[in-house]
Protein backbone atom coordinates (compact mmCIF):
# COMPACT_ATOMS: atom_id res chain seq x y z
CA UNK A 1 0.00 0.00 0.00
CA UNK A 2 1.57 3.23 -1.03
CA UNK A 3 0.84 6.35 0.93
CA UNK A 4 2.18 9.66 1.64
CA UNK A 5 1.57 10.22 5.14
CA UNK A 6 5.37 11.06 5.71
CA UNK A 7 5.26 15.06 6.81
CA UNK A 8 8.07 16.85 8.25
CA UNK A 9 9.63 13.33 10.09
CA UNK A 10 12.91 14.25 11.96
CA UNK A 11 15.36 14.54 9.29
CA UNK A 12 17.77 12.15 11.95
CA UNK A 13 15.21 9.74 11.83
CA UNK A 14 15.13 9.25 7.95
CA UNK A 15 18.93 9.17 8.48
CA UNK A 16 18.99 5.67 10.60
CA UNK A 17 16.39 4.21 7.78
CA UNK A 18 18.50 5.43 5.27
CA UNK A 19 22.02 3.96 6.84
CA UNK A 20 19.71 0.50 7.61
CA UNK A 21 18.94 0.81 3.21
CA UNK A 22 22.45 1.79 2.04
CA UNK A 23 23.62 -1.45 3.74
CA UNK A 24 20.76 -3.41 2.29
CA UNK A 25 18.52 -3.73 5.26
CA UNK A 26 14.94 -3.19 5.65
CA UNK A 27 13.60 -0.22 7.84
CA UNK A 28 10.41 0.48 9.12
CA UNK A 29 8.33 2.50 11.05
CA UNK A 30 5.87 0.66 13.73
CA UNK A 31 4.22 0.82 16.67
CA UNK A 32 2.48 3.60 17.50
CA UNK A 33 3.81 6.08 15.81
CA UNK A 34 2.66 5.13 12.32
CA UNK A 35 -0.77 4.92 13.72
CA UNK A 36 -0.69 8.48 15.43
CA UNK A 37 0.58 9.49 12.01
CA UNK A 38 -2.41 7.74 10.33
CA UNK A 39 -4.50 9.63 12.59
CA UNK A 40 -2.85 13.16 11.65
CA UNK A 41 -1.49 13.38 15.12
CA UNK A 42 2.38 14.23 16.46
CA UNK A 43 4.40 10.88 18.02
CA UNK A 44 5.93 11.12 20.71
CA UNK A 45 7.94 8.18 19.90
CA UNK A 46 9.66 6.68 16.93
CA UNK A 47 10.76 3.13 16.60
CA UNK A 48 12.46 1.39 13.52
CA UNK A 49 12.17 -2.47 12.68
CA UNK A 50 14.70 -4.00 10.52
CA UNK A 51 15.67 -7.64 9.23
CA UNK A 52 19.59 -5.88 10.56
CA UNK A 53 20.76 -8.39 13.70
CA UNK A 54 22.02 -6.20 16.48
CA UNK A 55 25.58 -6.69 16.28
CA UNK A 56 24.74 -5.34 12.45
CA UNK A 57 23.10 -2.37 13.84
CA UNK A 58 25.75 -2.21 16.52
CA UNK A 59 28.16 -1.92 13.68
CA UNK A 60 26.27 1.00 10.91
CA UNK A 61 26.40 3.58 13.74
CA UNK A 62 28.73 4.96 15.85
CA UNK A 63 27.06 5.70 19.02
CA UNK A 64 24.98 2.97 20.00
CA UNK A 65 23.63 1.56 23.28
CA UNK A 66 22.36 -2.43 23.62
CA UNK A 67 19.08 -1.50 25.26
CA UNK A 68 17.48 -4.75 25.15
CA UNK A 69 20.01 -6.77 22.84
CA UNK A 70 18.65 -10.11 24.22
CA UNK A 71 15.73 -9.08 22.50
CA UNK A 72 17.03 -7.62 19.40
CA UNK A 73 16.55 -3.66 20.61
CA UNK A 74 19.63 -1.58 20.08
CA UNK A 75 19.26 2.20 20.39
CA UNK A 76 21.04 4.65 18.27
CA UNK A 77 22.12 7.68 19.26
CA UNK A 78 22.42 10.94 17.05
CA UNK A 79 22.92 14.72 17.62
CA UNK A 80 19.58 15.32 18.38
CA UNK A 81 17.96 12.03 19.51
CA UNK A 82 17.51 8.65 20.35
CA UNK A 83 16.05 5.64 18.07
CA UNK A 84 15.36 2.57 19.04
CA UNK A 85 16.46 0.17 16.43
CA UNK A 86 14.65 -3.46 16.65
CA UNK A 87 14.82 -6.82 14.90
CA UNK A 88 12.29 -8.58 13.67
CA UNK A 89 11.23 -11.32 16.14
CA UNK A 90 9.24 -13.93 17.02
CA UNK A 91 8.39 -14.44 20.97
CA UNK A 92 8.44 -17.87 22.02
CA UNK A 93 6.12 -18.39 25.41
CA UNK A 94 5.89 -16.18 28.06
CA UNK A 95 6.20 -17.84 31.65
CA UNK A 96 6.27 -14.66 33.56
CA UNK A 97 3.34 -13.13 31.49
CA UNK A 98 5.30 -9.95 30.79
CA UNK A 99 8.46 -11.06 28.87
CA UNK A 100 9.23 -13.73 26.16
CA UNK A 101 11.07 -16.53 27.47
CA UNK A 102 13.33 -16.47 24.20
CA UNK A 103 12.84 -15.24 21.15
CA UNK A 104 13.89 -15.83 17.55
CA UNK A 105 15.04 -13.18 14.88
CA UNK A 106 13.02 -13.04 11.79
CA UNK A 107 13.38 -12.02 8.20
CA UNK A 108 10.01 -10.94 7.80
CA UNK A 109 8.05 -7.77 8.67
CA UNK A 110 5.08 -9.18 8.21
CA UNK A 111 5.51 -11.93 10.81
CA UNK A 112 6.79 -9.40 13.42
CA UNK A 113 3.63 -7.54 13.34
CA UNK A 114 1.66 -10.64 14.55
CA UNK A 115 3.44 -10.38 17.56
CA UNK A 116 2.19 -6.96 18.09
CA UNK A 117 -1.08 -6.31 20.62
CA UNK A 118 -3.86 -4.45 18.64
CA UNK A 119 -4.64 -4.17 15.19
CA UNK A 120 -3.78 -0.57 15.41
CA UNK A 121 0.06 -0.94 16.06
CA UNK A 122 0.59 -3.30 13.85
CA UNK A 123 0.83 -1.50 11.05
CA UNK A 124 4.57 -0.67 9.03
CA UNK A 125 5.69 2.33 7.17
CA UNK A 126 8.56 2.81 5.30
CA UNK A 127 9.66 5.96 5.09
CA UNK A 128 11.88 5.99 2.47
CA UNK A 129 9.74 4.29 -0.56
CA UNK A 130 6.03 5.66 1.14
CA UNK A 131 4.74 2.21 1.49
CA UNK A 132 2.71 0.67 4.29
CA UNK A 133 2.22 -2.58 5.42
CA UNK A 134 -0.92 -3.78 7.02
CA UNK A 135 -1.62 -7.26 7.20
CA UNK A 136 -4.13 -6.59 10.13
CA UNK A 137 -6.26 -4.59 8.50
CA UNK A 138 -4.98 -1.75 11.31
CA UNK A 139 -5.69 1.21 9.16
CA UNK A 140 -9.60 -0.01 8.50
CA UNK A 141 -9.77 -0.30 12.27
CA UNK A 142 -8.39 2.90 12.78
CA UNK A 143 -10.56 4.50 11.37
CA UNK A 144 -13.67 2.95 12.48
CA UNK A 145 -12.34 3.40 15.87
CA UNK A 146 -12.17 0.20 17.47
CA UNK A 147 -9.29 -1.18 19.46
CA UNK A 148 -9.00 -5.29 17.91
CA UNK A 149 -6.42 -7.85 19.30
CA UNK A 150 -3.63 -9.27 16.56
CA UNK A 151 -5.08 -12.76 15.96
CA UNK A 152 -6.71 -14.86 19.29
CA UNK A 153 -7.34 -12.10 21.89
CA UNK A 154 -7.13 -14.35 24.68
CA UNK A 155 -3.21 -15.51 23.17
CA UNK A 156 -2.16 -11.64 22.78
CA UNK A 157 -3.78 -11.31 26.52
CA UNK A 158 -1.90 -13.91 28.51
CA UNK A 159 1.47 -13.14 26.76
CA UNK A 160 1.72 -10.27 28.82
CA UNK A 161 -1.46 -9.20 31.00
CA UNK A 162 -0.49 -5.41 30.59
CA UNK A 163 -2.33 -5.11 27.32
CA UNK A 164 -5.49 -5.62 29.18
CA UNK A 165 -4.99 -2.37 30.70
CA UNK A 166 -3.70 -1.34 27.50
CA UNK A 167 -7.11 -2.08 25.61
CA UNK A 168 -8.93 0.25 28.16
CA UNK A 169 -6.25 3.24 28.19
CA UNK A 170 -6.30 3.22 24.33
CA UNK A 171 -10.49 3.68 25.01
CA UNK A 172 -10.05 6.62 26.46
CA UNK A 173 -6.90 8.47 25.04
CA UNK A 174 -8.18 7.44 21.35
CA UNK A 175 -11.91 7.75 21.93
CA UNK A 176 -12.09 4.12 20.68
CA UNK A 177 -14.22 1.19 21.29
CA UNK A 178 -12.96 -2.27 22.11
CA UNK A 179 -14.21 -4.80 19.70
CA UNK A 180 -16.39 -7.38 21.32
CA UNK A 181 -14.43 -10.52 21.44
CA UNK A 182 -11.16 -8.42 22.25
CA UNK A 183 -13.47 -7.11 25.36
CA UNK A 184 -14.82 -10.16 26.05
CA UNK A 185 -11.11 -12.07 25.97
CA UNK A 186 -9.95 -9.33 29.07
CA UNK A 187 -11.63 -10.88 32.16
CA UNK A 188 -10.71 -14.56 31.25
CA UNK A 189 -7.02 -13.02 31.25
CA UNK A 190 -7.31 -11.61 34.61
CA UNK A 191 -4.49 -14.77 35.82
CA UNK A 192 -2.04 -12.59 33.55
CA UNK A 193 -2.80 -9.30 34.82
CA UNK A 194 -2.48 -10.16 38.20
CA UNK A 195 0.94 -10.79 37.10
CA UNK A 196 1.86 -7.05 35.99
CA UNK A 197 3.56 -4.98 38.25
CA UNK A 198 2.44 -2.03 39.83
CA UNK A 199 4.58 0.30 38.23
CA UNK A 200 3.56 -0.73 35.46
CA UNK A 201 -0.50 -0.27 36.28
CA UNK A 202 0.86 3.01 37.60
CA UNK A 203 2.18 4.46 34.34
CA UNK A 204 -0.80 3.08 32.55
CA UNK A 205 -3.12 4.65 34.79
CA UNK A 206 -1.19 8.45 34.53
CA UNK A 207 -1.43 7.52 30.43
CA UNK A 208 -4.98 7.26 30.22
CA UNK A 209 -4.87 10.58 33.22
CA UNK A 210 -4.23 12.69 29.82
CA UNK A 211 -6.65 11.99 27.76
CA UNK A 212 -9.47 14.18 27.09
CA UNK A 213 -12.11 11.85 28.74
CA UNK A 214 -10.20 9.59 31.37
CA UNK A 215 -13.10 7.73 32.73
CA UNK A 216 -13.93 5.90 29.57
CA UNK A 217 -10.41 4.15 30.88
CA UNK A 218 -11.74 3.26 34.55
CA UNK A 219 -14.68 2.36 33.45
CA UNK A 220 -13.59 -0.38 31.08
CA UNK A 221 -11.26 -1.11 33.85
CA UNK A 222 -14.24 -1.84 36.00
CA UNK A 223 -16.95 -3.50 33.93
CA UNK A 224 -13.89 -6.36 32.68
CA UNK A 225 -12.43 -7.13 36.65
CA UNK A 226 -9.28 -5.03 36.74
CA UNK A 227 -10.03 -2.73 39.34
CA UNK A 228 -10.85 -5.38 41.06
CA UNK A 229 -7.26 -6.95 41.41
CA UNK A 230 -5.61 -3.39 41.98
CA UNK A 231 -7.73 -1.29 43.55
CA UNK A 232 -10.94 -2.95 45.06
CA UNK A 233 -11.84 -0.10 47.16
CA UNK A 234 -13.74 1.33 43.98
CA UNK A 235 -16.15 -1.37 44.07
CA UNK A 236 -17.23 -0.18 47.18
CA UNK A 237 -17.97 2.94 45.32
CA UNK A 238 -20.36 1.32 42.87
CA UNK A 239 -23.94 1.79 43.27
CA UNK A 240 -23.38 3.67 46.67
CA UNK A 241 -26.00 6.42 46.58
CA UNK A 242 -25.60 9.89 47.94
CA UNK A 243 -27.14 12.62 49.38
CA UNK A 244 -29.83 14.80 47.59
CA UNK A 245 -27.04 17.17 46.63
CA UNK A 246 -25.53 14.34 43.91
CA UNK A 247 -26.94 13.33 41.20
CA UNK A 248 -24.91 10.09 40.83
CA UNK A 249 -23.65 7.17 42.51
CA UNK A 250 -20.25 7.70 44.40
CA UNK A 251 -18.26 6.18 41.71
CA UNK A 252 -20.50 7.82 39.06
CA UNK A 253 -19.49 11.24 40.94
CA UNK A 254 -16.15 10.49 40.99
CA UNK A 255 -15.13 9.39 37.65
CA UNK A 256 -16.95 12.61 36.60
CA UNK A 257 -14.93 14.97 38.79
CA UNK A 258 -12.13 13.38 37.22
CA UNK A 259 -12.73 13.86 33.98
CA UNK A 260 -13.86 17.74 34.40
CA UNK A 261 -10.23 17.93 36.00
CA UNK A 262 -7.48 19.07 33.73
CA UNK A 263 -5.60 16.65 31.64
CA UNK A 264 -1.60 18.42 31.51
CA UNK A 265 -2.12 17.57 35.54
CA UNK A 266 -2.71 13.54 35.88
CA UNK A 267 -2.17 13.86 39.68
CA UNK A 268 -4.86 16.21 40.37
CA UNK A 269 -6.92 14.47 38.47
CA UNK A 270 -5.85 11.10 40.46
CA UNK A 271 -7.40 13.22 43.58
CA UNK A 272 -10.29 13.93 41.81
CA UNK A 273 -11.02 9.93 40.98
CA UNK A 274 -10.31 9.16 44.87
CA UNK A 275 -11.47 12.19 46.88
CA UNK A 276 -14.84 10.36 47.87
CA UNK A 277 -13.29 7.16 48.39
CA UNK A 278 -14.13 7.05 52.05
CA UNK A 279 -17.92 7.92 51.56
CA UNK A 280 -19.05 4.00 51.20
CA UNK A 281 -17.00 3.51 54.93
CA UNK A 282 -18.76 7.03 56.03
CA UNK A 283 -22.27 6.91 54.86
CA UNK A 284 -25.05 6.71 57.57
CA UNK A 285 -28.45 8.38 57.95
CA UNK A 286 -28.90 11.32 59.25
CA UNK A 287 -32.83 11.07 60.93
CA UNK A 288 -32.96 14.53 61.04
CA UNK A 289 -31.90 15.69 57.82
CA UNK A 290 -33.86 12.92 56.14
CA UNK A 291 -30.50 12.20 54.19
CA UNK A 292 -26.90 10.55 54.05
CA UNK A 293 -24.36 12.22 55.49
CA UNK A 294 -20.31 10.71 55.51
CA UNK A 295 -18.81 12.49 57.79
CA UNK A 296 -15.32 12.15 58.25
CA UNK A 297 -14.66 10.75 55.03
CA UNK A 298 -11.93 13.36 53.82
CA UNK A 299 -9.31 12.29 56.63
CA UNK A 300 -10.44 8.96 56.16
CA UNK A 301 -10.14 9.01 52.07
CA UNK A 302 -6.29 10.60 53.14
CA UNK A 303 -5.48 7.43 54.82
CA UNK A 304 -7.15 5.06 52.09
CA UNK A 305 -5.28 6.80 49.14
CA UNK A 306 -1.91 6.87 51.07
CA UNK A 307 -2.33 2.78 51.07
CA UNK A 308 -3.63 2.88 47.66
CA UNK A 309 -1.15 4.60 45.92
CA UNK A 310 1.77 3.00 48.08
CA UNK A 311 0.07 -0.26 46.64
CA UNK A 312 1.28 1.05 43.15
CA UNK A 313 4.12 2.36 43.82
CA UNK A 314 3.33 5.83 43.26
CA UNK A 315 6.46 8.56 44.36
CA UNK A 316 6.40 9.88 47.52
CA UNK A 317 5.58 13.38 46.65
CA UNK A 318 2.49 12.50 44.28
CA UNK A 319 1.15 10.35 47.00
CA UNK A 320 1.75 13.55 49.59
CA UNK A 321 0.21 15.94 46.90
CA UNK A 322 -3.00 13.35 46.27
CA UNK A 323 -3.43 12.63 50.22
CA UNK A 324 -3.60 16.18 51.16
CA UNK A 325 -6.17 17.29 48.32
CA UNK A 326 -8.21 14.74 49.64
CA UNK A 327 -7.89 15.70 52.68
CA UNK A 328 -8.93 18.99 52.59
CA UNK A 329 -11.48 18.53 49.46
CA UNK A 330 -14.50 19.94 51.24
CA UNK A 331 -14.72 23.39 51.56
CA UNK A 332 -17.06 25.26 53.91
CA UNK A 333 -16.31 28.27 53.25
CA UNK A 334 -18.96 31.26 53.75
CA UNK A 335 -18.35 35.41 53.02
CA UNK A 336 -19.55 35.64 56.76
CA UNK A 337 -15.84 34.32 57.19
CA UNK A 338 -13.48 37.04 59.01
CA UNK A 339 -10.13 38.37 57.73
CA UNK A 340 -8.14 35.80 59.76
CA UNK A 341 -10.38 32.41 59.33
CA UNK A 342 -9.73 33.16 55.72
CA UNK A 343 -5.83 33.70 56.65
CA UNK A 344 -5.87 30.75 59.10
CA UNK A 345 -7.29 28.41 55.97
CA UNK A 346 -4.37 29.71 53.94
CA UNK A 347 -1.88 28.31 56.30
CA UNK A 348 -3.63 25.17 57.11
CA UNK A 349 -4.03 24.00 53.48
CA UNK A 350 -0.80 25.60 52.48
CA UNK A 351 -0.56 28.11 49.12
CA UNK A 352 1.23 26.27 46.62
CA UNK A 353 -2.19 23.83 47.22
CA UNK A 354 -4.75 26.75 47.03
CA UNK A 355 -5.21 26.41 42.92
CA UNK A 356 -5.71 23.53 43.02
CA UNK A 357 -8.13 22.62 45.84
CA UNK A 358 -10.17 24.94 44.12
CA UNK A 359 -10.06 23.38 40.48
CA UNK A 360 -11.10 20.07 42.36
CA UNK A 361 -13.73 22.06 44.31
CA UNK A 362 -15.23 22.96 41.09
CA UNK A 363 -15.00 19.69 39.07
CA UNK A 364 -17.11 18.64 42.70
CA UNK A 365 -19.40 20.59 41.98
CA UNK A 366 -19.68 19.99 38.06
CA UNK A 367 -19.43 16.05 39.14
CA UNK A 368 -22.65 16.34 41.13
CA UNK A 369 -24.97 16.61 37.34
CA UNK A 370 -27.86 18.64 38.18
CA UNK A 371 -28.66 17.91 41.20
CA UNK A 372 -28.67 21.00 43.80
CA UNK A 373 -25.88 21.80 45.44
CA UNK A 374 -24.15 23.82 48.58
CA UNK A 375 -22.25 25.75 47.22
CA UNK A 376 -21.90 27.04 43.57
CA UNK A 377 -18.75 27.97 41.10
CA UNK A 378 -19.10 32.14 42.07
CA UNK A 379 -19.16 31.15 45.85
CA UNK A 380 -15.46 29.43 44.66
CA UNK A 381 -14.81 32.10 42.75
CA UNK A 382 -15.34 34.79 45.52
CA UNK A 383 -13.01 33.08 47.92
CA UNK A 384 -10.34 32.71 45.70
CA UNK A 385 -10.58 36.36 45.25
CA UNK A 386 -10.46 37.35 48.63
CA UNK A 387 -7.86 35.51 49.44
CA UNK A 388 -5.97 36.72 46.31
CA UNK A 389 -6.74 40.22 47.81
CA UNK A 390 -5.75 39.60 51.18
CA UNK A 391 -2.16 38.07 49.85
CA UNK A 392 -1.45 41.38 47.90
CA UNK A 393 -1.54 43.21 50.83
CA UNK A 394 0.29 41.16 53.15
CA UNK A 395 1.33 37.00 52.74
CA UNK A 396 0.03 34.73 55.19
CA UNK A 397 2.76 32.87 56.81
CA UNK A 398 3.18 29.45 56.68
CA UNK A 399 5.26 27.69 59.52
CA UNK A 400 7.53 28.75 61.99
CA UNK A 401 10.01 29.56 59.75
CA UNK A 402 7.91 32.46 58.35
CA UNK A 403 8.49 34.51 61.57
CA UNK A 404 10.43 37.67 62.21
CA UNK A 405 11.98 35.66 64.89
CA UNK A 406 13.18 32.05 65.76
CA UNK A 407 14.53 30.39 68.71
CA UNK A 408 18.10 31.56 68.75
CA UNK A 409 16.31 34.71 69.50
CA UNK A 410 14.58 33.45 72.54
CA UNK A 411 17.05 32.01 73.71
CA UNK A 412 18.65 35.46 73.55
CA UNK A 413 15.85 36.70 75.83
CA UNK A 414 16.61 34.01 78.37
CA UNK A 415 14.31 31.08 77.27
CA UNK A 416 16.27 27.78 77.93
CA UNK A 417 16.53 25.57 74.54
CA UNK A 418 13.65 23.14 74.53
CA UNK A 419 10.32 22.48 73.95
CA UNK A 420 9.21 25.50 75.58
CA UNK A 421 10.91 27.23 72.59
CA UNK A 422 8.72 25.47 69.59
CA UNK A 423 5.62 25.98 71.84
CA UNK A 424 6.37 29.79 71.88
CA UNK A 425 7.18 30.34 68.57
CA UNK A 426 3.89 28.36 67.49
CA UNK A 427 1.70 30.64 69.69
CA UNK A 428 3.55 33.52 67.82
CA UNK A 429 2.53 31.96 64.50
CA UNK A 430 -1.17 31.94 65.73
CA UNK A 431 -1.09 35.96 66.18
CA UNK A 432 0.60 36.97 63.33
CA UNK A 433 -1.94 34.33 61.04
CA UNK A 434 -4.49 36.45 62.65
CA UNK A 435 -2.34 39.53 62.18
CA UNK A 436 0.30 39.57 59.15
CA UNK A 437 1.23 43.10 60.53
CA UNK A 438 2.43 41.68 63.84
CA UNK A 439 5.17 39.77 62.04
CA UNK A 440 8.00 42.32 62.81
CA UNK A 441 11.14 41.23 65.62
CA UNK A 442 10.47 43.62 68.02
CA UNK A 443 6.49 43.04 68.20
CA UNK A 444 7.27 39.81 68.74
CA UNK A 445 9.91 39.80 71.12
CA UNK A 446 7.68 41.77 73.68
CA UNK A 447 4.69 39.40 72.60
CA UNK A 448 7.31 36.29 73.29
CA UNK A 449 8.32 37.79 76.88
CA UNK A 450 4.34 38.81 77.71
CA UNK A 451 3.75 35.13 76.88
CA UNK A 452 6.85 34.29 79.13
């Protein structure tokens, strides 16, 4: 199939291929980014397959590194980037449902492709002549949108149980569907998946964070049994109704909130998908408001997301970031609120957090559907400007360390080094939260010895 879907490729990129041809080797394009060139779209990455061996590849370019030789991956190194050079191969069987036991080099394109997961990366292009090859009818598929398995789903599935999560992050960052017997082959593969690691389901999960409409991911995640071997907490979330202020289950809520989250920040939106988690715990009825309440549930949805995203392996500061949003979700904010309530919620939730509590305050709100609600966008809106004009005039501190003072400086003033010294300076921090214009050395040396 001849095509002309090459537009402005790195010129570096066309150089390997063209090295590979001079030396009488094949090269091609594959993976994904011949299909996000299909689709008009930018890759991100670019890999070449050739019938070259590594040691062959090894030997065309100067600057190579043996990335995964064992498996016929060498990467090339040029001025301005990095290619990833790969033999064709055949995988033998895969014991540890990840990896190929062993695998055998190949002289045919068209026989590495049926390796490949899904219809849609299986597809070749060489850039040099303009041809494509697509022996899985990957180009028909893409664009009737639907996400197919290379040959017997179940096979592609229990080679390595990562394209089931695969299948339902493609969903949502392509806006495809996932052909029936390819969705139908993912919950008989569970015994694979549960193999995957959790960094893995981790990566996966901030993948599908960036697309336009994450949920379609989660869902497909929970309707075929994944979420079920990762994070079974969300089926607690499933079909537990709310309070007359939601429209929608908890789960229903929460994969909404998510999605009306932006998608350059995957970790807010990961707070937005587990803010409510504690509400199934929470929920009782409340006889006198002839309604569900869950109170408590943001401290206890901190401590269930801390264990959840320790499960998988998330870094230490995205599980801080997460934890905290959730932990201070719900605001209760009213204009009756006084100068330093405002300045004492400042501290409390900290600044650098304040832009984003209120993003996930309003995807709450939008996540709720039509039902009425407590507290509307402008309400938001308002607070965030009077805190904005509160700031300009004088910063809130935050800590200790934001005082005039510290405790070499009571110490100075004849307060023995200690606890006393940390109690102290905290009381000073409560005035001057209350007061910005108290923060000044002297005011607070007299208010440290009136104290004393």
């Amino acid at each position: 199939m001849q095509t002309d879907i090459m537009k402005d490729l790195p010129s570096e990129l066309l150089q390997v291929c063209k090295v590979l041809a001079a030396a009488g080797f094949e090269a091609w394009l594959v993976g994904g980014a011949v299909r996000d060139l299909i689709m008009g779209q930018a890759p991100h990455d670019w890999d070449v397959a050739t019938n070259a061996r590594p040691e062959q590849v090894q030997k065309l370019f100067m600057k190579t590194i043996p990335t995964g030789i064992r498996h016929g991956t060498i990467t090339v190194q040029l001025a301005h980037g990095s290619y990833e050079v790969t033999t064709y191969r055949g995988d033998g069987s895969y014991s540890d449902g990840r990896r190929p036991d062993a695998v055998s080099f190949l002289d045919s394109i068209d026989k590495d492709l049926s390796r490949r997961d899904f219809t849609i990366n299986a597809i070749a292009y060489d850039p040099l002549r303009g041809e494509i090859r697509d022996p899985f009818q990957g180009v028909s598929d893409i664009k009737s949108g639907m996400i197919r398995a290379v040959g017997n789903p179940l096979q592609r599935f229990s080679e390595d149980g990562i394209r089931c999560l695969r299948a339902a992050r493609f969903a949502a960052t392509l806006g495809f569907d996932i052909e029936l017997q390819t969705a139908k082959a993912i919950r008989p593969s569970l015994s694979s998946y549960k193999l995957v690691s959790h960094e893995r389901i981790r990566d996966e999960w901030l993948k599908a964070m960036r697309a336009v409409t994450p949920s379609r991911a989660f869902q497909v995640m929970l309707d075929h049994g994944l979420l079920s071997h990762t994070v079974p907490e969300f089926l607690d979330m499933v079909g537990c109704k709310q309070n007359r202020y939601h429209e929608y289950d908890v789960w229903g809520h929460s994969i909404r909130v998510m999605d009306a989250l932006s998608p350059t920040d995957p970790i807010l939106r990961l707070a937005g998908l587990l803010h409510d988690v504690a509400k199934p715990k929470t929920k009782c009825f409340d006889a006198e408001k002839q309604d569900y309440t869950f109170l408590g549930h943001d401290e206890l949805g901190a401590e269930m997301t801390a264990a959840i995203l320790d499960r998988l392996h998330f870094q230490s500061v995205e599980r801080e970031r997460v934890c905290h949003l959730v932990n201070h979700h719900m605001l209760h904010y009213s204009p009756q609120w006084q100068d330093k309530a405002v300045r004492r919620w400042v501290t409390k939730v900290h600044p650098a957090n304040i832009e984003s509590l209120f993003a996930l305050a309003k995807a709450d709100i939008i996540g709720k559907g039509n039902a009425k609600t407590q507290m509307d966008i402008g309400v938001i809106d308002s607070f965030r400007e009077r805190i904005m004009l509160l700031e300009s005039h004088q910063q809130t501190p935050v800590g200790v360390k934001s005082l005039a003072i510290n405790g070499n400086d009571l110490m100075k003033i004849g307060i023995p080094q200690g606890p006393r010294i940390g109690q102290i300076l905290q009381a000073l921090l409560d005035s001057v939260i209350d007061d910005p214009s108290l923060n000044r050395k002297d005011v607070l040396l007299d208010k440290a010895k009136s104290i004393i």
